[in-house]
PDB file of N, CA and C in Angstrom:
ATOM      1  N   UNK A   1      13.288  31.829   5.475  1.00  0.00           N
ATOM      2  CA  UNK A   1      12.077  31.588   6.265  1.00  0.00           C
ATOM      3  C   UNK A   1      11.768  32.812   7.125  1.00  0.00           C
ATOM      4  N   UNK A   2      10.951  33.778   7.222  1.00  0.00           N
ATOM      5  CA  UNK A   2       9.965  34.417   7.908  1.00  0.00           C
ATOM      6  C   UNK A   2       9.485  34.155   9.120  1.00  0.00           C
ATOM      7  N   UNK A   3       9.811  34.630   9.888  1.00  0.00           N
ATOM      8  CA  UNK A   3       9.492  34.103  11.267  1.00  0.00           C
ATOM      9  C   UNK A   3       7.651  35.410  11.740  1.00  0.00           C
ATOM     10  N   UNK A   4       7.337  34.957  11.010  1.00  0.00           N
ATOM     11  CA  UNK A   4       6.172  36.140  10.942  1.00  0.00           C
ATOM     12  C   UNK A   4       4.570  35.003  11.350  1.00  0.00           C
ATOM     13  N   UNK A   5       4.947  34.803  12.813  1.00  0.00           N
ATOM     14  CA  UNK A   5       3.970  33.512  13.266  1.00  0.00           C
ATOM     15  C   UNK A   5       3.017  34.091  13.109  1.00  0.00           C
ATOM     16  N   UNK A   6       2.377  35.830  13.968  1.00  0.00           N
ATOM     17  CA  UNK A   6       0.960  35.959  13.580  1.00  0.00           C
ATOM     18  C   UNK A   6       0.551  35.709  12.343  1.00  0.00           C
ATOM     19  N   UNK A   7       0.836  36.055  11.369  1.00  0.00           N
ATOM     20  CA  UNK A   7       0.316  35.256   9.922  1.00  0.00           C
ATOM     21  C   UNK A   7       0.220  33.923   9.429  1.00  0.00           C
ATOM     22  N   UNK A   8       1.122  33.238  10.111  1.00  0.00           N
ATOM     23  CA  UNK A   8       0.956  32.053  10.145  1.00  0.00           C
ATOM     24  C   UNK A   8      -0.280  31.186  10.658  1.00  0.00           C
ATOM     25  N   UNK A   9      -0.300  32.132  11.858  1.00  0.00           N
ATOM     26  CA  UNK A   9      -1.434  31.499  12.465  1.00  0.00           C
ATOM     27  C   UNK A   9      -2.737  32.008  11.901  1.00  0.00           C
ATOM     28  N   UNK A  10      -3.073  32.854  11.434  1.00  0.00           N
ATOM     29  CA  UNK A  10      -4.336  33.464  10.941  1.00  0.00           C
ATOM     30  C   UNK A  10      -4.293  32.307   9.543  1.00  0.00           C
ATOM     31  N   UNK A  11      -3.042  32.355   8.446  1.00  0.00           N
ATOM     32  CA  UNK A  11      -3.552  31.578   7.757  1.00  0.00           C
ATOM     33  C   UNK A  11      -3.566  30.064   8.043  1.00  0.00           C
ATOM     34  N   UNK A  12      -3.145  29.029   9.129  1.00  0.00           N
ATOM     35  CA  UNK A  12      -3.970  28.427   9.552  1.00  0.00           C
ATOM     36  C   UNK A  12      -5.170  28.083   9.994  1.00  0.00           C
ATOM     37  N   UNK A  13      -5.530  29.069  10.904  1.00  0.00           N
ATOM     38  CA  UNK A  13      -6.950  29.289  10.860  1.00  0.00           C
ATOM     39  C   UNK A  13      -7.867  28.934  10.095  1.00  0.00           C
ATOM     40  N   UNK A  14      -7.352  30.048   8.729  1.00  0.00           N
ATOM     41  CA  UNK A  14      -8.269  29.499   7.599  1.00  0.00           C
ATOM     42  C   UNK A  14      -7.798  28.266   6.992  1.00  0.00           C
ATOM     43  N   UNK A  15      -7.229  27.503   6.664  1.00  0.00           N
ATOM     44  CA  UNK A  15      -6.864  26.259   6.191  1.00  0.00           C
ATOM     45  C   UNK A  15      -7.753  25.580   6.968  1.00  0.00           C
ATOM     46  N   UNK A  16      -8.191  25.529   8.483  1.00  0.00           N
ATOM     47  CA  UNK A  16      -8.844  24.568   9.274  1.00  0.00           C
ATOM     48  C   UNK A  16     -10.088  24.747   9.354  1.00  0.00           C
ATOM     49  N   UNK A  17     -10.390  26.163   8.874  1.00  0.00           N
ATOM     50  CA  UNK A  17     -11.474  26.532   8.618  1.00  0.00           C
ATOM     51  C   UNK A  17     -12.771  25.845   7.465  1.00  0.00           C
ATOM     52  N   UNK A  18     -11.717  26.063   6.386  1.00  0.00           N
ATOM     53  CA  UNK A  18     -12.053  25.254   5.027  1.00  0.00           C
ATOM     54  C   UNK A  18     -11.791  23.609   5.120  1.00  0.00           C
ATOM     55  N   UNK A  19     -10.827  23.299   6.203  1.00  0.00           N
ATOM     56  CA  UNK A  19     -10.727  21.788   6.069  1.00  0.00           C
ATOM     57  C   UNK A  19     -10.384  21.012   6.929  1.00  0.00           C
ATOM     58  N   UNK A  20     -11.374  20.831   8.200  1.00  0.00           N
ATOM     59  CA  UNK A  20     -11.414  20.904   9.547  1.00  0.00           C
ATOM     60  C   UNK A  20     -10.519  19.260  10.153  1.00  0.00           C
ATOM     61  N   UNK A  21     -10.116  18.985   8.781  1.00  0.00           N
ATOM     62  CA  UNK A  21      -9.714  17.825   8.865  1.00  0.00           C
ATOM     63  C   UNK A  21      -8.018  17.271   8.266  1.00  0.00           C
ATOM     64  N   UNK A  22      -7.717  18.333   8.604  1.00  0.00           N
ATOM     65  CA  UNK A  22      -6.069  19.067   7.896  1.00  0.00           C
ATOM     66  C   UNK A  22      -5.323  18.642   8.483  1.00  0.00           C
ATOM     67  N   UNK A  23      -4.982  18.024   9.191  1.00  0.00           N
ATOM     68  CA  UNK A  23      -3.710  17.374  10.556  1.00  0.00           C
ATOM     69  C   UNK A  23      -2.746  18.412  10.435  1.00  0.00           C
ATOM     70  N   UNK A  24      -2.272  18.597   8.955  1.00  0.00           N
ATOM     71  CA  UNK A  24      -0.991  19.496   8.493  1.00  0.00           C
ATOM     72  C   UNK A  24      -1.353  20.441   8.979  1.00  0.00           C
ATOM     73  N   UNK A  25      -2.357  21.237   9.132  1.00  0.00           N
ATOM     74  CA  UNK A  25      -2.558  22.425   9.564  1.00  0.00           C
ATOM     75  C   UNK A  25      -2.713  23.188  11.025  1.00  0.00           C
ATOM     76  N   UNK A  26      -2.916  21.701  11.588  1.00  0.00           N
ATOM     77  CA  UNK A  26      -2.555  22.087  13.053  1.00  0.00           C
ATOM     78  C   UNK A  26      -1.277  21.792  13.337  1.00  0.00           C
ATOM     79  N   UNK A  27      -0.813  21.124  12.773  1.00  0.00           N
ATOM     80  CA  UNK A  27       0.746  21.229  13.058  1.00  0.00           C
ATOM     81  C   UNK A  27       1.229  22.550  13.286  1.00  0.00           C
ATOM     82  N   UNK A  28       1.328  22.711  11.498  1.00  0.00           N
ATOM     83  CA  UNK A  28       1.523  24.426  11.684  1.00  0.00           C
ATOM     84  C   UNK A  28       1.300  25.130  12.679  1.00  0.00           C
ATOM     85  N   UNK A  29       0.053  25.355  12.624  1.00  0.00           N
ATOM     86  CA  UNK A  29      -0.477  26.241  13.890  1.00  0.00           C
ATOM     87  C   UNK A  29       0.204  26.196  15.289  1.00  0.00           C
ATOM     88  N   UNK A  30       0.398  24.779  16.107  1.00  0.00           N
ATOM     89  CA  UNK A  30       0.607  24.497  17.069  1.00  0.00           C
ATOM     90  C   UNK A  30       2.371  24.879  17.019  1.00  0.00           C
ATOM     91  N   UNK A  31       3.085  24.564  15.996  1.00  0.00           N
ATOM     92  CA  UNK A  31       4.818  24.961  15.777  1.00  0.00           C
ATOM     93  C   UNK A  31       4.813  27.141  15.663  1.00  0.00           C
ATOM     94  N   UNK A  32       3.510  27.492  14.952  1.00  0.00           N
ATOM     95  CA  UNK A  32       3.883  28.972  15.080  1.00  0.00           C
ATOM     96  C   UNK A  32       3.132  29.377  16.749  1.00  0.00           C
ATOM     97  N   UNK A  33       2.354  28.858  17.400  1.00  0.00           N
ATOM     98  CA  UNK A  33       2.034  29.615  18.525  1.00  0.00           C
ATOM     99  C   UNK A  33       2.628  29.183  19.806  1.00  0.00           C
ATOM    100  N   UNK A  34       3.860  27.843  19.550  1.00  0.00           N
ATOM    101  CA  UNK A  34       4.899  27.758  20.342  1.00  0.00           C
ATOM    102  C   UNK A  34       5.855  28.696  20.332  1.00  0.00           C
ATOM    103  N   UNK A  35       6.185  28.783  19.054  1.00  0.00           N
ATOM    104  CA  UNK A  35       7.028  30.123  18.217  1.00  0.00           C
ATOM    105  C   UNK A  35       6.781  31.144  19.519  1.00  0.00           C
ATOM    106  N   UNK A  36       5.362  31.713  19.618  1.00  0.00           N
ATOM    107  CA  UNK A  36       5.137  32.786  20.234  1.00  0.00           C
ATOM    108  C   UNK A  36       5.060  32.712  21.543  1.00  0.00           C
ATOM    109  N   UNK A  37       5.819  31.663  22.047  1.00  0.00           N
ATOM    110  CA  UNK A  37       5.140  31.166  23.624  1.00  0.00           C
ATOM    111  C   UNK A  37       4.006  30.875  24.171  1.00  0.00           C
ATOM    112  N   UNK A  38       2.640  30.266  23.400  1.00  0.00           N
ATOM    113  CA  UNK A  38       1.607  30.457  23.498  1.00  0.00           C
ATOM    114  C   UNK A  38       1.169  29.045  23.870  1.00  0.00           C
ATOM    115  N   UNK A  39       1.759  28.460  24.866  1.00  0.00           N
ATOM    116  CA  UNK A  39       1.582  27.188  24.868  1.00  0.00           C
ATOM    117  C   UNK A  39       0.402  25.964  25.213  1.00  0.00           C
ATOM    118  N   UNK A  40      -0.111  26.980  25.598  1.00  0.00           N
ATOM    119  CA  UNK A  40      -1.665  26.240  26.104  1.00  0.00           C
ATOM    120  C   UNK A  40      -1.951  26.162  24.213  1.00  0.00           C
ATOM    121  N   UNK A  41      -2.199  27.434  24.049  1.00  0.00           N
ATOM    122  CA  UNK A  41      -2.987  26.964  22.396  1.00  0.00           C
ATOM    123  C   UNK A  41      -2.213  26.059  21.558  1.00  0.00           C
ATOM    124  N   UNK A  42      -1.087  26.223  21.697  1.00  0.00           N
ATOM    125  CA  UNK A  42      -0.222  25.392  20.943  1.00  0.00           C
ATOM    126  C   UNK A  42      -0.138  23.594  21.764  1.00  0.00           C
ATOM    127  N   UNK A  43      -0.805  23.305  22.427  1.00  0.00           N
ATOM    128  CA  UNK A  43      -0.765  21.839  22.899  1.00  0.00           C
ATOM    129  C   UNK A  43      -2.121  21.771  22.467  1.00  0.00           C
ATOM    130  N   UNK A  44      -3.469  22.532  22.340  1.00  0.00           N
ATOM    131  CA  UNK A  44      -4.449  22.420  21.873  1.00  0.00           C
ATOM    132  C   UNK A  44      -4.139  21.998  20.433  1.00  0.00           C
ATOM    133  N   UNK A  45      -3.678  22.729  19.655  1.00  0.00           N
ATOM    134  CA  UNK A  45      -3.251  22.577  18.576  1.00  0.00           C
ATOM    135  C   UNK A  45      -3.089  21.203  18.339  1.00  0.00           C
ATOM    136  N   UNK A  46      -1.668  20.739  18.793  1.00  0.00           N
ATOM    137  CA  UNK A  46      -1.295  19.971  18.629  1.00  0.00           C
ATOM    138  C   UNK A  46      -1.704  18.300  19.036  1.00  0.00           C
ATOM    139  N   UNK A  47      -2.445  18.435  20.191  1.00  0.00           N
ATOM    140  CA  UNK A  47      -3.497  17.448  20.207  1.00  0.00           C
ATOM    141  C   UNK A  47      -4.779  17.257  19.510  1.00  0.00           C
ATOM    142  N   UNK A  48      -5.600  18.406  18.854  1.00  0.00           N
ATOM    143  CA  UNK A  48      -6.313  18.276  18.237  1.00  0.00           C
ATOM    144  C   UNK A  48      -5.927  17.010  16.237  1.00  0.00           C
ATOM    145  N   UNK A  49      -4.579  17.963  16.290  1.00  0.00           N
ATOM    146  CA  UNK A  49      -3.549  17.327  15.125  1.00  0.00           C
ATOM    147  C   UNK A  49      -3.251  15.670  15.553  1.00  0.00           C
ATOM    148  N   UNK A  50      -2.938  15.710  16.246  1.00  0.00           N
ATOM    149  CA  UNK A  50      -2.316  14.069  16.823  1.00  0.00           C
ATOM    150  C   UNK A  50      -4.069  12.875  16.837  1.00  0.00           C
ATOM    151  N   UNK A  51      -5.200  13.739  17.393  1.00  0.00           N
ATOM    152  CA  UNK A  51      -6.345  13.271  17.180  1.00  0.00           C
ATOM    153  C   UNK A  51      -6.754  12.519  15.759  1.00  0.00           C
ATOM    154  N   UNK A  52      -6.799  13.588  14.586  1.00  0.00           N
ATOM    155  CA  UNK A  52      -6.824  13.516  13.347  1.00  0.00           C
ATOM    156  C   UNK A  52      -5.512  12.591  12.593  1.00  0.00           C
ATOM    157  N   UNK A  53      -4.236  12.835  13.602  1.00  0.00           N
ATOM    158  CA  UNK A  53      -3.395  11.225  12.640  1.00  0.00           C
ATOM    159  C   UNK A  53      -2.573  11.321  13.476  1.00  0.00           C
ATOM    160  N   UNK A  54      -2.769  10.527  14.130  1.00  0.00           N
ATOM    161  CA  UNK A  54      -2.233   9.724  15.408  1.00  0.00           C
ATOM    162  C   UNK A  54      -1.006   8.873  14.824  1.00  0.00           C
ATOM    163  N   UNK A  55      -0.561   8.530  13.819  1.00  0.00           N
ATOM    164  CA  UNK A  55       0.707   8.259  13.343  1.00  0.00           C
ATOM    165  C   UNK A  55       1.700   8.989  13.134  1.00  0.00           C
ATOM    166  N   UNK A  56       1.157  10.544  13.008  1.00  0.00           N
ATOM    167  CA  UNK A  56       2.093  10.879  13.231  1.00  0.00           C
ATOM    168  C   UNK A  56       3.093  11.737  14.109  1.00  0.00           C
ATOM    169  N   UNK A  57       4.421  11.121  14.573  1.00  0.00           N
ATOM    170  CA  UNK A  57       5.148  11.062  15.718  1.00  0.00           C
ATOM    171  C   UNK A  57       5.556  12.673  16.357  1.00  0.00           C
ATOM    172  N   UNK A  58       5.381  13.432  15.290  1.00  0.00           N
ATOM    173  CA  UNK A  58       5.775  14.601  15.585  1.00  0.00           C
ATOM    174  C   UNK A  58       4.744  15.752  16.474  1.00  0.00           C
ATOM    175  N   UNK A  59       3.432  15.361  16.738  1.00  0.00           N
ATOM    176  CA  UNK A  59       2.419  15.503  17.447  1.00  0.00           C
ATOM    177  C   UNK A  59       2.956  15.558  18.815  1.00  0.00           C
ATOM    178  N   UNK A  60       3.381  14.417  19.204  1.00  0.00           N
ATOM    179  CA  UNK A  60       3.577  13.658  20.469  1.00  0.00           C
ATOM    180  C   UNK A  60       4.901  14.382  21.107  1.00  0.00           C
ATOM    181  N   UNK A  61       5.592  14.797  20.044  1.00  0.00           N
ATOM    182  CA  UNK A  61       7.155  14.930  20.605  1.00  0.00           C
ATOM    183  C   UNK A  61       6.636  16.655  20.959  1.00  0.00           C
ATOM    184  N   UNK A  62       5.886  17.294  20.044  1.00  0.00           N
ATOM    185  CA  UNK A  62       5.883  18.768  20.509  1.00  0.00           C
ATOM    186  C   UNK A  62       5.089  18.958  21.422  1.00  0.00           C
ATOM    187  N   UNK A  63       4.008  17.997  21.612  1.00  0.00           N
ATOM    188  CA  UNK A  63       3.164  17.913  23.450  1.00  0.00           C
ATOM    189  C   UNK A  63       3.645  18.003  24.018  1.00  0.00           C
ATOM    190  N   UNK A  64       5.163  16.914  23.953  1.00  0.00           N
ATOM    191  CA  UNK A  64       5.682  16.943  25.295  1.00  0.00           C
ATOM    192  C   UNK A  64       6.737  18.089  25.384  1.00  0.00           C
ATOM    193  N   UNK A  65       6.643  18.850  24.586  1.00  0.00           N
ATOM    194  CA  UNK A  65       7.518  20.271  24.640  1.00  0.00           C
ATOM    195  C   UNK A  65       6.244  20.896  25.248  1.00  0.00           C
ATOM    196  N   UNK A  66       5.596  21.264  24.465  1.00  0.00           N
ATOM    197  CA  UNK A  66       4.383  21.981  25.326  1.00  0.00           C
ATOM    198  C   UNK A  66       4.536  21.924  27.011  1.00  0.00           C
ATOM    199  N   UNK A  67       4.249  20.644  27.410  1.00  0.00           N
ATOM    200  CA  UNK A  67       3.684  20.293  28.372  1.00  0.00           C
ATOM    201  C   UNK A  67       5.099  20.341  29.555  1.00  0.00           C
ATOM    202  N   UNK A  68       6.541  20.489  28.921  1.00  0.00           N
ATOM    203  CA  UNK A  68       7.552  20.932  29.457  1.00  0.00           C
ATOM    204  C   UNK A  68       7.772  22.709  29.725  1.00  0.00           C
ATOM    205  N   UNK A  69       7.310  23.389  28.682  1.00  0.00           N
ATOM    206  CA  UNK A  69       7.636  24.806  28.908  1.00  0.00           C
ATOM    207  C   UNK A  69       5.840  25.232  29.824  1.00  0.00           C
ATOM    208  N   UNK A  70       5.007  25.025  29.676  1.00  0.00           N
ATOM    209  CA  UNK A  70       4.069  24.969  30.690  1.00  0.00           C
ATOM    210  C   UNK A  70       4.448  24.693  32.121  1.00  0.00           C
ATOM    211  N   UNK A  71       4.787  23.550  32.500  1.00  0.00           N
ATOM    212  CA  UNK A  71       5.796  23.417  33.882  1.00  0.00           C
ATOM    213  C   UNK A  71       6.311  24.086  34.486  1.00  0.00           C
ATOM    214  N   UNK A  72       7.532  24.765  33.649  1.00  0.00           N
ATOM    215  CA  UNK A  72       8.548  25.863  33.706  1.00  0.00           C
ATOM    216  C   UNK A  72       7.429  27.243  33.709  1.00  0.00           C
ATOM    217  N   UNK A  73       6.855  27.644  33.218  1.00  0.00           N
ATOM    218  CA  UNK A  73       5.860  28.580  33.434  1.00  0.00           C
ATOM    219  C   UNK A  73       5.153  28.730  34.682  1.00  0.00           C
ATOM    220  N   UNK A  74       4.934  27.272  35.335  1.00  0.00           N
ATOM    221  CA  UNK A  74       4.073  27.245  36.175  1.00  0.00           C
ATOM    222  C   UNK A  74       5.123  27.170  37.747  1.00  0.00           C
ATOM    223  N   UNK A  75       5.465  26.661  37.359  1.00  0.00           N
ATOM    224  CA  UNK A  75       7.217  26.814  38.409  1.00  0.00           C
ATOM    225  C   UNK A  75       7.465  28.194  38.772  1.00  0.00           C
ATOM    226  N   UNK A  76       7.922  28.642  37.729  1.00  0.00           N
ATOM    227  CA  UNK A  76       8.195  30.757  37.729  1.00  0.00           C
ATOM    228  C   UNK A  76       7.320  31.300  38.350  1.00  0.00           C
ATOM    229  N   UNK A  77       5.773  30.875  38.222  1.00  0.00           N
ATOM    230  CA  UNK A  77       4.501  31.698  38.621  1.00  0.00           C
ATOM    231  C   UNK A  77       4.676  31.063  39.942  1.00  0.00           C
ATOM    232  N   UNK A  78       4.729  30.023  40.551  1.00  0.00           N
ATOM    233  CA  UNK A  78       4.640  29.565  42.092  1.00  0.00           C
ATOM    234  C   UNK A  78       5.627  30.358  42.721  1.00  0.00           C
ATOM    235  N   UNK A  79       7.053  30.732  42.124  1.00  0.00           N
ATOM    236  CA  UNK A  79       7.879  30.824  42.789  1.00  0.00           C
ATOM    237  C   UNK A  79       7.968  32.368  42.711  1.00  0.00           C
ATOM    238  N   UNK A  80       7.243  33.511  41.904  1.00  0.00           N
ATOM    239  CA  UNK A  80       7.103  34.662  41.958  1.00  0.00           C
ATOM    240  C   UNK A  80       5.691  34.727  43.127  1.00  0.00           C
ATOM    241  N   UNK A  81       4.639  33.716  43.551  1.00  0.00           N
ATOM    242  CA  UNK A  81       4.001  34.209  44.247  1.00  0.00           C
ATOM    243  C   UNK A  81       4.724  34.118  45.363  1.00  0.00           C
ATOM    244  N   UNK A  82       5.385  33.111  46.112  1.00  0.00           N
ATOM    245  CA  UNK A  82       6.311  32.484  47.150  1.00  0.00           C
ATOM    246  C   UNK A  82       6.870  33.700  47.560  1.00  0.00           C
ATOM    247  N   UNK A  83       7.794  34.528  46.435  1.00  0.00           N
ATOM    248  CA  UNK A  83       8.336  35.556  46.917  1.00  0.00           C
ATOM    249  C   UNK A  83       7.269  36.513  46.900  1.00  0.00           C
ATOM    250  N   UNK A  84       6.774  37.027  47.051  1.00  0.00           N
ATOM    251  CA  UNK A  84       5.514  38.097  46.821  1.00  0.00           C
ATOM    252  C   UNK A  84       4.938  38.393  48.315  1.00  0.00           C
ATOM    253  N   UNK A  85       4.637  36.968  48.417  1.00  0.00           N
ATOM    254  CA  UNK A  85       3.915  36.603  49.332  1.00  0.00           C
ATOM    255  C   UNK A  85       4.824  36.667  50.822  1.00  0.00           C
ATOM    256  N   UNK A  86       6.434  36.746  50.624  1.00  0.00           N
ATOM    257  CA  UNK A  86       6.787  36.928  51.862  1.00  0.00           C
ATOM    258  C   UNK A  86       7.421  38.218  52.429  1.00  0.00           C
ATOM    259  N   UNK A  87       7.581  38.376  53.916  1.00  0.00           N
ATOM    260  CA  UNK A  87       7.542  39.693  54.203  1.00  0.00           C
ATOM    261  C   UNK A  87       9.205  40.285  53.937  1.00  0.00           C
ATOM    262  N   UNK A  88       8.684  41.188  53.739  1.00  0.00           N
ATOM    263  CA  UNK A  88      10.523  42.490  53.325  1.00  0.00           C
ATOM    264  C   UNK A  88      10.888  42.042  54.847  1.00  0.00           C
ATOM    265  N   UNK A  89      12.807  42.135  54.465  1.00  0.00           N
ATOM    266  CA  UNK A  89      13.659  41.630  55.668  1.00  0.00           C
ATOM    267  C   UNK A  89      13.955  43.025  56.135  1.00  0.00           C
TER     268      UNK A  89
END
């Protein structure tokens, strides 16, 4: 396996392009632009996917990865302004 997500994601793209109704294909998409840390697009992704087939479970479980490393992102960024923001000892 190839860990070569930008391509992945471009040829998703086109898969959703041609078949806007692909569930499989946002999967994909949403598993390679987690790959890349890209997590906003990749919960887009993946909710757009969960929209289109809501049965299936694997949607739901990588949201809530999404929506865990987002947190942690947003945590780091509060806590790099916190320090930023206070004065040299």
């Amino acid at each position: 396996k190839l860990d070569d997500f930008t391509s992945a994601i471009a040829d998703t793209n086109k898969a959703i392009t041609l078949e806007p109704g692909n569930s499989k294909a946002y999967l994909r998409k949403g598993i390679a632009c987690f790959n890349m840390e890209e997590y906003v697009t990749a919960k887009a992704a993946f909710e757009k996917g969960k929209e289109l087939d809501g049965s299936n479970s694997q949607f739901k479980t990588w949201i809530r990865k999404c929506n865990a490393e987002i947190e942690d992102e947003m945590a780091c960024e509060a806590e790099g302004a916190v320090e930023a923001a206070a004065p040299p000892a």
